[in-house]
Structures are given as C-alpha cells and as structure tokens.
Protein backbone atom coordinates (compact mmCIF):
# COMPACT_ATOMS: atom_id res chain seq x y z
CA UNK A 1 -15.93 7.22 16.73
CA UNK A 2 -13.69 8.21 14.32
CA UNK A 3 -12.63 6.22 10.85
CA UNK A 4 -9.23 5.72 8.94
CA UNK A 5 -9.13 4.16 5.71
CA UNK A 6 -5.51 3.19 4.15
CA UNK A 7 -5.62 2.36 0.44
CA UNK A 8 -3.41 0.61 -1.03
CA UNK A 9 -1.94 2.05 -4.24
CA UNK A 10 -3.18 1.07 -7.66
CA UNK A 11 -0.82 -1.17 -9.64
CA UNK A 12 2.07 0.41 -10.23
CA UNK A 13 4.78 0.19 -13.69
CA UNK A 14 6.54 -2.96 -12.48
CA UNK A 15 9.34 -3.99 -15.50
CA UNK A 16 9.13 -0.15 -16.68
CA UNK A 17 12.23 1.57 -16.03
CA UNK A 18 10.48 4.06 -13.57
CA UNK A 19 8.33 1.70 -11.30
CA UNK A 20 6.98 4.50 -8.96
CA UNK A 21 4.00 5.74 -11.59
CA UNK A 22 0.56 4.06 -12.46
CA UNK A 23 -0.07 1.65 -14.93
CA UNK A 24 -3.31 1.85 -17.23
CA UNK A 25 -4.80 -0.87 -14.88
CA UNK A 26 -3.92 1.17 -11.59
CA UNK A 27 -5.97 4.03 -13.22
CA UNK A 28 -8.83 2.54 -13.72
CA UNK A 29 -8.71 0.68 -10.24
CA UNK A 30 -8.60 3.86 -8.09
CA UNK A 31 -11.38 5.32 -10.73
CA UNK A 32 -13.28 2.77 -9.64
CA UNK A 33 -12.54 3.50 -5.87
CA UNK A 34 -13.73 6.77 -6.72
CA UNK A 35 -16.86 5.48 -8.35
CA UNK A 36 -17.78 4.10 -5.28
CA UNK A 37 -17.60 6.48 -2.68
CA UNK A 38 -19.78 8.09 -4.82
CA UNK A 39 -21.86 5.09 -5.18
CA UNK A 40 -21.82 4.76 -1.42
CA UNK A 41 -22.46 7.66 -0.14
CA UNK A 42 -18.90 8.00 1.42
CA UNK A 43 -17.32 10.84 3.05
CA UNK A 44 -13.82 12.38 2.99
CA UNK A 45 -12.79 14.81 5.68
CA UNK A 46 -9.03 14.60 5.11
CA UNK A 47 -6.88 12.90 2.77
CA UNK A 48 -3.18 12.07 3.38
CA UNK A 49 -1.08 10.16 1.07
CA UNK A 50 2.84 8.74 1.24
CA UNK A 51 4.92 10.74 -0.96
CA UNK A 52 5.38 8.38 -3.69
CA UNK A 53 4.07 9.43 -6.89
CA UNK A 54 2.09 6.42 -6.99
CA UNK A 55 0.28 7.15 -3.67
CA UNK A 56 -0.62 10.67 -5.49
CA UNK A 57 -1.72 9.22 -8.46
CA UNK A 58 -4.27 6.58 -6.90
CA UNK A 59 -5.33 9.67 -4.61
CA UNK A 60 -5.81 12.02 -7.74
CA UNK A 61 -7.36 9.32 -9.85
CA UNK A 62 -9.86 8.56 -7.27
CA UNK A 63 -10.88 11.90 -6.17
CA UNK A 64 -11.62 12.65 -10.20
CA UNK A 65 -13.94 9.89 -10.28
CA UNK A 66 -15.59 11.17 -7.11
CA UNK A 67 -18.26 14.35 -7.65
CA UNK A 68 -18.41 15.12 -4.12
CA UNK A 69 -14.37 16.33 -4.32
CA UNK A 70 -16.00 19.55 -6.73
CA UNK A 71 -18.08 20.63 -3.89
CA UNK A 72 -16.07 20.16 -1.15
CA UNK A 73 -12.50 19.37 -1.78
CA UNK A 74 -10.94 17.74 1.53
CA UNK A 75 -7.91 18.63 2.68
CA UNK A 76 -4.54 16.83 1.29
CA UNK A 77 -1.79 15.97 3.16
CA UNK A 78 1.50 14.08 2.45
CA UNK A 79 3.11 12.22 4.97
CA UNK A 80 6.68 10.45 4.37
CA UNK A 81 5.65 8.20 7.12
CA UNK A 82 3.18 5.95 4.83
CA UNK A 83 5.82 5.17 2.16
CA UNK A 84 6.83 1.49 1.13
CA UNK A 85 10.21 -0.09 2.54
CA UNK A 86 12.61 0.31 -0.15
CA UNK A 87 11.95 -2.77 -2.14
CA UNK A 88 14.86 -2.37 -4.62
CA UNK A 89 17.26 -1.96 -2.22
CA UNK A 90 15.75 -5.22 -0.33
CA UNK A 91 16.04 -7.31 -3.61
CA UNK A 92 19.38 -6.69 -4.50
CA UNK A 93 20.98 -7.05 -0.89
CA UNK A 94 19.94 -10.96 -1.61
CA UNK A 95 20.36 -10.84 -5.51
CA UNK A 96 22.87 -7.64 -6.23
CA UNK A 97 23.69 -9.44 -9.97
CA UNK A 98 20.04 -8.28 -9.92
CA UNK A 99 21.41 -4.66 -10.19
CA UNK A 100 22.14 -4.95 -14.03
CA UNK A 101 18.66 -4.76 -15.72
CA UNK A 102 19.78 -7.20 -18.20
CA UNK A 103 20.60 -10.17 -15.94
CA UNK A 104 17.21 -9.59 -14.47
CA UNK A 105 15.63 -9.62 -17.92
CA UNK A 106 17.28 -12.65 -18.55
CA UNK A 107 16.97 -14.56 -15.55
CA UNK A 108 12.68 -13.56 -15.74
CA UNK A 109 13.01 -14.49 -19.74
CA UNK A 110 14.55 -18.24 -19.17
CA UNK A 111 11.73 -18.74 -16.56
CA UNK A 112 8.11 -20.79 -17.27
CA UNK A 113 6.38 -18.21 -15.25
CA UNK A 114 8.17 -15.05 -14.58
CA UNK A 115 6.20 -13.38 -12.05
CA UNK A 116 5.69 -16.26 -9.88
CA UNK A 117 9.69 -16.58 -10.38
CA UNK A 118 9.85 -12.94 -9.26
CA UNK A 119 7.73 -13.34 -6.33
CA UNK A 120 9.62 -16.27 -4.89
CA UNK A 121 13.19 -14.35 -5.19
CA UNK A 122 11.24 -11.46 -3.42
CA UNK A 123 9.88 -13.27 -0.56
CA UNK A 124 13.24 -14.78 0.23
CA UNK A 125 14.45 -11.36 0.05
CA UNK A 126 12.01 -9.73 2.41
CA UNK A 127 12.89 -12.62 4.47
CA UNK A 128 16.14 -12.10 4.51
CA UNK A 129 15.63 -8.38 5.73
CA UNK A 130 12.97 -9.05 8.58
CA UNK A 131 14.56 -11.85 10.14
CA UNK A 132 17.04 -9.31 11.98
CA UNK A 133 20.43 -11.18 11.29
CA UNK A 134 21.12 -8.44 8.99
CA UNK A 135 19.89 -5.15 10.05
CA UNK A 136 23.59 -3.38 9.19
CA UNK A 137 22.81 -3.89 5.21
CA UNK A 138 19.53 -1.76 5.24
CA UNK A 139 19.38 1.74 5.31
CA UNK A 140 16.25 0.85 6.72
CA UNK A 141 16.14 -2.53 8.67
CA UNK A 142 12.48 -3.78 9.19
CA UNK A 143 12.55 -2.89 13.15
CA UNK A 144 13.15 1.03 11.88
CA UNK A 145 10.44 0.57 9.20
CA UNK A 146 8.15 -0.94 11.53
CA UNK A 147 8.37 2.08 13.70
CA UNK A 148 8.16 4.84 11.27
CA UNK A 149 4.57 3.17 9.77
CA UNK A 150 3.26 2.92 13.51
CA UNK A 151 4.51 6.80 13.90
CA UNK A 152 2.83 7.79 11.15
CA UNK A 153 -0.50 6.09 12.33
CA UNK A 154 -0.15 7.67 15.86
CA UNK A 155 0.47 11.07 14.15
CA UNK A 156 -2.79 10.57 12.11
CA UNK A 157 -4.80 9.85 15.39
CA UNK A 158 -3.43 12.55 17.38
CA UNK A 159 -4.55 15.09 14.24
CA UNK A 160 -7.93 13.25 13.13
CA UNK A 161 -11.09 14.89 14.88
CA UNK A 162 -14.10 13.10 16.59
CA UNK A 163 -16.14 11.19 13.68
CA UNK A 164 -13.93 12.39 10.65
CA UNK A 165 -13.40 9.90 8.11
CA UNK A 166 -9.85 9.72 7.06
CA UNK A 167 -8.14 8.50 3.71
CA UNK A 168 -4.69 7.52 3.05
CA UNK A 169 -3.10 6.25 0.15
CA UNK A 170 -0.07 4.38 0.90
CA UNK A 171 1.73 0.83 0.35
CA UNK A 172 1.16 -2.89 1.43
CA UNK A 173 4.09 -2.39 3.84
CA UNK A 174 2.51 0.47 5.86
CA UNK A 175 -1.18 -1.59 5.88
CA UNK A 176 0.80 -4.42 6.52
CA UNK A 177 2.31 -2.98 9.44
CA UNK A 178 -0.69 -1.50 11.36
CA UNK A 179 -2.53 -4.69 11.15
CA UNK A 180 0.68 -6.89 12.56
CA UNK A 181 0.13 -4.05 15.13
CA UNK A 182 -3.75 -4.00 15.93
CA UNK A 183 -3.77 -8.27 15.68
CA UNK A 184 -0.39 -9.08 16.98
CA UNK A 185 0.55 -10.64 13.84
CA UNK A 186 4.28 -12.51 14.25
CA UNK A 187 7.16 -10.80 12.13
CA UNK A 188 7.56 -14.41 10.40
CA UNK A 189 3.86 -14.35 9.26
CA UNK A 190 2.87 -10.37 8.26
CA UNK A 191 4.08 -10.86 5.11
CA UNK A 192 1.80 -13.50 4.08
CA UNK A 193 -0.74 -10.87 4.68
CA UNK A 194 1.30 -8.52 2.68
CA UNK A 195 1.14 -10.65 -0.49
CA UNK A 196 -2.63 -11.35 -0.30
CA UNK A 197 -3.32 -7.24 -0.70
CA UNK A 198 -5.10 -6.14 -3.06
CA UNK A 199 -3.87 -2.73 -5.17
CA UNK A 200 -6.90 -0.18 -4.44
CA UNK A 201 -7.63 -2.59 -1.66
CA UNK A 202 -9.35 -0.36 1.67
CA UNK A 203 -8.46 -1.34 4.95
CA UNK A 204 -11.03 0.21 7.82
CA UNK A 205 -9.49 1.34 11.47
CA UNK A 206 -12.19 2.74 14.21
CA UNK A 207 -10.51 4.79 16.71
CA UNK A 208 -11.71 6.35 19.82
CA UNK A 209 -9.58 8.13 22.50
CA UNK A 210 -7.14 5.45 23.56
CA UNK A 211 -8.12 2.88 21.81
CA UNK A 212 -7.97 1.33 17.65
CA UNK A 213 -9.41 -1.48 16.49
CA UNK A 214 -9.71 -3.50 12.68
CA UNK A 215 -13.08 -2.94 11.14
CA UNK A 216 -12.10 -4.94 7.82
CA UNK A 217 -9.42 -5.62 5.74
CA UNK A 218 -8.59 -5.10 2.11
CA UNK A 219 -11.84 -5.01 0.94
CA UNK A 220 -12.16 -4.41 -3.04
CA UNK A 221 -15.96 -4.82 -3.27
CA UNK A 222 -15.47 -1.63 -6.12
CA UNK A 223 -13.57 -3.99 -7.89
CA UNK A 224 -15.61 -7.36 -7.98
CA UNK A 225 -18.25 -4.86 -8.56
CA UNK A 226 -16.70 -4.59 -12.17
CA UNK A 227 -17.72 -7.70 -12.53
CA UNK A 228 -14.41 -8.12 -14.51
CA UNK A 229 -11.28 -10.73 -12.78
CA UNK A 230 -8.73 -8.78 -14.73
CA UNK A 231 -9.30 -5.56 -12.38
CA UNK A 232 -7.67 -7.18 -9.52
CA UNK A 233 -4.31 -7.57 -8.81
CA UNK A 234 -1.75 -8.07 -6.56
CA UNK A 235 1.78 -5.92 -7.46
C-alpha cells in the first residue's frame, strides 16, 4: 500500500503586495516539517508541488531541514493541478471596490479586528462562487476547480509505485477538495474544513489499486511539538 501526503503551504505574505511568497513564520513552519521527517524516520520517494512559489518554498524549506534529502534527493515534480482557486479574483467578484488597495486598507483599518473582518468578507465570497448561481464570473467556477484538484490526484495515483511515499505541497483548496471527495463532504460544508487547515498541516491518503482511503487529516504534531502556540496558523 502506497502513501500520499499533501502539505499545506506555510503561511504565506498576506497584506504584502506580493502574497504568493513565505513569510518568516511559514519558514520556520515547513523547517519544522522538515525536522520531523527526520525526527521520524520518514521517507520521501517523490515530491510534487503546485506551481506557486509558495508551494516551492515550503517544499525547499522543508527538504533543507531534512538530512536524508543530501543522500538521496527524491525526485521533484510540479504539477499545475495542485494550485489554489484564484482567491483574488473570488474576493473581488463580491467586493470589486476591494480592487483599490487603499479601500481595502481602509475598510481592514476602521475594523476592531481586521482579520476576523477579512475572513467573514472571504467566506461570503467563496460562497458566493461555490453555490453555482454564478459560474459565468469565474474564470474558474468551483465545479471546474473541483475537477482539476481530483485530476491531479488521479494523475498522482496512476504515476506513484507500490509502497512509495509521496509528498505534495499544495493549497487548502486542493486538500480541501480530495477529502470532500474521499468523505462525501457537501459543497455547502467543505469549506468549513477548509478554514480549520492548518499551514504545514499533512494530510495522509493510502491507496491501493482501485481503491483511496483518509488515513488522517491535517495533522501538525511538528508544530505542537514546538511547544510554542504562535507556530500555528491558519492563512
């Protein structure tokens, strides 16, 4: 029985003017991924990550941190397929006075708790986009997103050998995706999963011919290991 593992990225620069790139925090998260596959005793037989700097980063960050990579570097792939929905374009098709970085600013800056503000204009958004009454505004509506993550796992199985352990470094939206898949998760629920993901977060698949099923689900034991509540975030 074979193993896939899809990481979530580390936190990314959200309020920087380029989001797609790690923040100090995400850094040291996937460092400590790496830390513990060491720790652990893991093994890496092939690496694929979305082609999002961010995905890169985490995988680069994590593989530094992990001695095993000098001895036997595994194989690294990029695959479009595990990339995020585009959440910028999501946001503004609800909010497009969002478009103008200063009437963002603003609207954050006159709010008790910004991020919590942020979040709640999000979620409508993503709401707006997966409830199907407006697939023409999306370059990507959620049904076409949907199907490109579960292509991209189906490619993965179709290359992954017998008893290979398999990393990817990807989004929430991807993870989020294959589980709604493997637990027949309703559209109007999967992104109450999405929210609860943690960034370096590992999600375990087992897969045998014809079949895949959820081992566990964002797991950041290398975190809480840190002993430190500061490592763990959520954006």
């Amino acid at each position: 029985m074979g193993a896939i593992y899809l990481v979530r990225h580390g936190q990314a620069s959200f309020g920087a003017a380029d989001y797609d790139q790690l923040s100090e925090l995400g850094a040291r998260q996937a460092t400590l991924l790496g830390q513990w596959l060491a720790q652990t005793g893991q093994d890496i037989s092939l690496l694929v990550t979305g082609s999002h700097r961010r995905h890169r980063q985490s995988c680069d960050a994590c593989l530094a941190a992990w001695p095993q990579a000098a001895e036997r570097a595994p194989q690294v792939l990029q695959d479009p397929g595990f990339d995020e929905f585009d959440h910028r374009q999501v946001l503004l098709r609800l909010m497009p006075e969002f478009a103008d970085p200063a009437v963002l600013a603003a609207y954050l800056a006159r709010q008790e708790h910004p991020a919590r503000a942020f979040q709640k204009v999000f979620a409508r958004a993503v709401a707006r986009w997966v409830d199907g009454q407006h697939d023409g505004d999306y370059s990507e509506p959620w049904p076409l997103f949907k199907a490109r993550c579960q292509a991209a796992l189906a490619g993965l199985l179709e290359q992954a050998g017998k008893g290979q352990s398999v990393w990817v470094f990807t989004s929430g939206g991807p993870v989020s995706v294959i589980c709604q898949q493997l637990l027949a998760i309703p559209d109007r629920q999967i992104f109450e999963l999405n929210w609860a993901l943690v960034n370096t977060g590992v999600t375990k698949l087992l897969h045998s011919p014809g079949r895949v099923s959820l081992s566990y689900m964002n797991s950041y034991a290398h975190l809480e290991g840190a002993r430190d509540p500061g490592l763990v975030s959520y954006r």
